[in-house]
Protein backbone atom coordinates (compact mmCIF):
# COMPACT_ATOMS: atom_id res chain seq x y z
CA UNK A 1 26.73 -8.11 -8.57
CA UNK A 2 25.50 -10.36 -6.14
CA UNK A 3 23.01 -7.91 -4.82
CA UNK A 4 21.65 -6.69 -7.94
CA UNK A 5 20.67 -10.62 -9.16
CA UNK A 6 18.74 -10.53 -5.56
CA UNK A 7 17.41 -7.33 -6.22
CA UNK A 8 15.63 -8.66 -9.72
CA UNK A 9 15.02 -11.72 -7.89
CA UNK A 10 12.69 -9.91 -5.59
CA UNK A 11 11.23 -7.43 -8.44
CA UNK A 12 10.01 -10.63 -10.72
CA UNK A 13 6.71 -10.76 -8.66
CA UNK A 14 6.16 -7.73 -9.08
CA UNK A 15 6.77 -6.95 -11.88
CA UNK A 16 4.36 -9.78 -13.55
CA UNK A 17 1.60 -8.67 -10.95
CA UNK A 18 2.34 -5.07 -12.84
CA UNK A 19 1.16 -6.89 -15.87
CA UNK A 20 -1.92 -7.20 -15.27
CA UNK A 21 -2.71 -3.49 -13.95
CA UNK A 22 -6.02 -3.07 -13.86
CA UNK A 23 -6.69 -6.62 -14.49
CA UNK A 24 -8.90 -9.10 -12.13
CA UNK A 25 -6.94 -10.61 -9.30
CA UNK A 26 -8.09 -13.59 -6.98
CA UNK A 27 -7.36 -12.29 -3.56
CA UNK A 28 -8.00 -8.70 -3.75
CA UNK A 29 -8.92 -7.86 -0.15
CA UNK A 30 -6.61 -9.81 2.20
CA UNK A 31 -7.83 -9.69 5.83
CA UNK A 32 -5.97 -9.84 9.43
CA UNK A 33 -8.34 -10.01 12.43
CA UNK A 34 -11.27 -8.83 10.81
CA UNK A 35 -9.62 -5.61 8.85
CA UNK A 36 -8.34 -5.16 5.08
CA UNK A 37 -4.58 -5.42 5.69
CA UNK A 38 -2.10 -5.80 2.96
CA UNK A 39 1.61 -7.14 4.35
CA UNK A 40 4.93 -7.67 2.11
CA UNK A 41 8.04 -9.27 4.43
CA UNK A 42 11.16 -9.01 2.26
CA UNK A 43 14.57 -10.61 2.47
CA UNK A 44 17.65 -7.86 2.41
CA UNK A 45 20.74 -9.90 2.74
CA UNK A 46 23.62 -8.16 4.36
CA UNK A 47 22.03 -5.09 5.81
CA UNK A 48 21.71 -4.24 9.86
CA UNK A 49 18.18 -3.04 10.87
CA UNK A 50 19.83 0.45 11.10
CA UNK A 51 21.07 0.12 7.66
CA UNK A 52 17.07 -0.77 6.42
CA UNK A 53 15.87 1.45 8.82
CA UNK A 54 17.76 4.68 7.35
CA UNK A 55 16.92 3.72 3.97
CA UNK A 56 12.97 3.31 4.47
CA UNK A 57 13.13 6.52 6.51
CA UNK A 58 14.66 8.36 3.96
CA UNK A 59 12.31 7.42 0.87
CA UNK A 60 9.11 7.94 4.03
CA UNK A 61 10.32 11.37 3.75
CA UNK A 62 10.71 12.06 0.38
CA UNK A 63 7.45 10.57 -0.55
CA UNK A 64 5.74 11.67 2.46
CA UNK A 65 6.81 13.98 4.52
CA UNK A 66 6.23 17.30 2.12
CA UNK A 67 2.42 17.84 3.01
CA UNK A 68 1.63 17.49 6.02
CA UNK A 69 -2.27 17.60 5.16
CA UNK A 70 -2.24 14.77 2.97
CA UNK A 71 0.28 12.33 4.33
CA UNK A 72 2.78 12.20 7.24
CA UNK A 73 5.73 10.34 8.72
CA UNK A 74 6.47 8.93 12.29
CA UNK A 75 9.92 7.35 12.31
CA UNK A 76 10.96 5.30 15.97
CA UNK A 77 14.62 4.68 15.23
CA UNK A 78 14.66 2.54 18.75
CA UNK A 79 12.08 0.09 17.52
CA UNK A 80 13.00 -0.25 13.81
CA UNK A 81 9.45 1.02 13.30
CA UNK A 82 8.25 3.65 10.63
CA UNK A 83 4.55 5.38 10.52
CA UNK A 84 3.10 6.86 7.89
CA UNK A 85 -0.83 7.93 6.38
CA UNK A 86 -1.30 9.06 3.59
CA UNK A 87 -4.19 10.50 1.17
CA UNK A 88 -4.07 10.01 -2.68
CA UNK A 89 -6.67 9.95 -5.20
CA UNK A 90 -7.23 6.62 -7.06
CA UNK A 91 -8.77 6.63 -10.35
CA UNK A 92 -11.11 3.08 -10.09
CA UNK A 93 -11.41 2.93 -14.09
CA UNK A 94 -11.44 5.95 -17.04
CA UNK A 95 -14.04 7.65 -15.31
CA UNK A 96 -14.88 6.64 -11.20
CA UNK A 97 -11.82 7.71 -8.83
CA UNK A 98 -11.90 7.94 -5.00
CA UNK A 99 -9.43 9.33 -2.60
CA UNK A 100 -7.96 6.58 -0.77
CA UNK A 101 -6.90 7.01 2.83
CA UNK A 102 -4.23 4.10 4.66
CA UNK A 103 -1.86 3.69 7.10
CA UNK A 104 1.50 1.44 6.04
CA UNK A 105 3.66 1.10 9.20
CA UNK A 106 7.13 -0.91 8.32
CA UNK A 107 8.85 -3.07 10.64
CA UNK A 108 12.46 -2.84 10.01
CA UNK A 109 14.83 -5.92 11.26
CA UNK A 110 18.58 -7.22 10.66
CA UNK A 111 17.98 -8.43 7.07
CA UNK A 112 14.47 -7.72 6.29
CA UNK A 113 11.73 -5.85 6.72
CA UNK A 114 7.77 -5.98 6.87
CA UNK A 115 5.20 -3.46 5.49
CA UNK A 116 1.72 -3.55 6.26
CA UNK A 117 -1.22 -1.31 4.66
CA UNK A 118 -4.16 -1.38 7.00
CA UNK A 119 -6.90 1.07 8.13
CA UNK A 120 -7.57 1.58 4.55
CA UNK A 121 -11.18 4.06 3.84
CA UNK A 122 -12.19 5.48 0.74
CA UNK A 123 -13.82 8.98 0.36
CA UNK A 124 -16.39 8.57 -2.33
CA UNK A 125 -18.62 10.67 -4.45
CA UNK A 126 -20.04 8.81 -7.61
CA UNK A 127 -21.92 12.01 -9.01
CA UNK A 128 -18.86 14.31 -8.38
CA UNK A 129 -20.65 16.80 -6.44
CA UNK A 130 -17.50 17.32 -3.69
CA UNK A 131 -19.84 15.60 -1.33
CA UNK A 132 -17.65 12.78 -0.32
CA UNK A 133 -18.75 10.42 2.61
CA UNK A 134 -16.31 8.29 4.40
CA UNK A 135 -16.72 4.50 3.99
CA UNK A 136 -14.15 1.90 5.47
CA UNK A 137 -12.61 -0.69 2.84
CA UNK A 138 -14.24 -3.66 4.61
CA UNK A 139 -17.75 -2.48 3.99
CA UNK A 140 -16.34 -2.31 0.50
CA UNK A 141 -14.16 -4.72 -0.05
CA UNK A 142 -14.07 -7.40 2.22
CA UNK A 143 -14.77 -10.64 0.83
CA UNK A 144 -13.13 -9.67 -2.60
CA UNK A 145 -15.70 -7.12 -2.78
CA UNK A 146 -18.92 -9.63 -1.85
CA UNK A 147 -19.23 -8.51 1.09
CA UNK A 148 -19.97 -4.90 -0.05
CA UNK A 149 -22.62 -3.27 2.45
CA UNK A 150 -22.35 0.61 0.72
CA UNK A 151 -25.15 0.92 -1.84
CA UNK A 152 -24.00 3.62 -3.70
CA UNK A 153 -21.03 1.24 -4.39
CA UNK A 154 -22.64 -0.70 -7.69
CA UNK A 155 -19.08 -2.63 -8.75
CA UNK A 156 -16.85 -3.45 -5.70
CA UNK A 157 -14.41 -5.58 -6.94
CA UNK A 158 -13.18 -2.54 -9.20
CA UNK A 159 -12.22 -1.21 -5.54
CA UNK A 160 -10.93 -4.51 -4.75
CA UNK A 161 -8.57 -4.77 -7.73
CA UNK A 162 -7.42 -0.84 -8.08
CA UNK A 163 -6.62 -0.79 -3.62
CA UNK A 164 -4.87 -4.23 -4.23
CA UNK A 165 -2.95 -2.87 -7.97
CA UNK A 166 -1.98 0.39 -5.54
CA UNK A 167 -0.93 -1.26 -2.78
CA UNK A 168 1.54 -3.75 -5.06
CA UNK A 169 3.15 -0.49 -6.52
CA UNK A 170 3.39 0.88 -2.93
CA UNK A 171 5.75 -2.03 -2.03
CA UNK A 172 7.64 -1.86 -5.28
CA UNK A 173 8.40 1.50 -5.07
CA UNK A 174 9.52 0.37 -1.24
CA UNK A 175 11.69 -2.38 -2.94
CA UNK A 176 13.05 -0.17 -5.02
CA UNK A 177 13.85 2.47 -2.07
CA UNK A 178 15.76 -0.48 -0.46
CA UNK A 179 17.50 -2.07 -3.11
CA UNK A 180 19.39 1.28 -4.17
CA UNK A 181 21.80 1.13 -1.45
């Protein structure tokens, strides 16, 4: 019982940020050293790093380890430290979308654990002609999309708010992964 009350504890956050999908949100585009990087530490009372460790690795797989050409998974038991890229199209409003490409690496510990999304770039087409170029979020959206340098780019901050609405369900569904032990 005790768990589950912690367990909606943590979801609250997220599930009022869920709310406001596809709303505006402040801080869009966090930064760390320069780079768009996105990091949730959690609080998992009562669990060994193993314990985390095993259940992280286990939902890495099932979400990400079936393609290898879209995503893939890198698991060091040792460290406590899981790998993964991944690939996914994200639709920017009802008719832009972009295929997203990330890295989340999660730091597993006695009691807790840390996820980080970095080395975020988006493949992007505007005119749908399959001619996608490669552009790196922080010409995109660094700044909370002000410091957009990519001219075919005309509203950043609808990059800004769909990477930041993604990322959000990416830790939720994280959450989730840990809090059904």
């Amino acid at each position: 019982m005790k768990r589950i009350i912690i367990g909606l504890l943590f979801l609250l956050p997220f599930l009022m940020v869920a709310q406001g999908h596809k709303g505006n949100v402040a801080e869009c585009a966090p930064m760390k050293d320069g780079k768009v990087c996105y990091r949730d530490t959690v609080q998992v009372h009562d669990m060994k790093q193993l314990e985390v460790f095993k259940l992280i690795n286990a939902w890495a797989k099932k979400n990400y380890g079936k393609d290898v050409f879209m995503s893939n998974v890198n698991a060091y038991q040792s460290k406590g430290i899981i790998s993964l890229t991944s690939k996914v199209e994200l639709l920017l409003n009802d008719t832009d979308k972009t295929i997203i490409k990330y890295k989340m690496q999660i730091f597993c510990h006695d009691n807790s654990y840390t996820a980080e999304v970095s080395k975020i770039s988006y493949q992007y087409d505007p005119n749908n002609e399959k001619k996608y170029k490669n552009y790196p979020a922080e010409s995109i959206i660094a700044n909370n999309g002000k410091g957009n340098t990519v001219a075919i780019v005309k509203d950043p901050k609808l990059f800004c708010n769909a990477t930041f609405f993604f990322v959000e369900d990416l830790f939720d569904d994280l959450l989730s992964a840990v809090n059904k032990e």
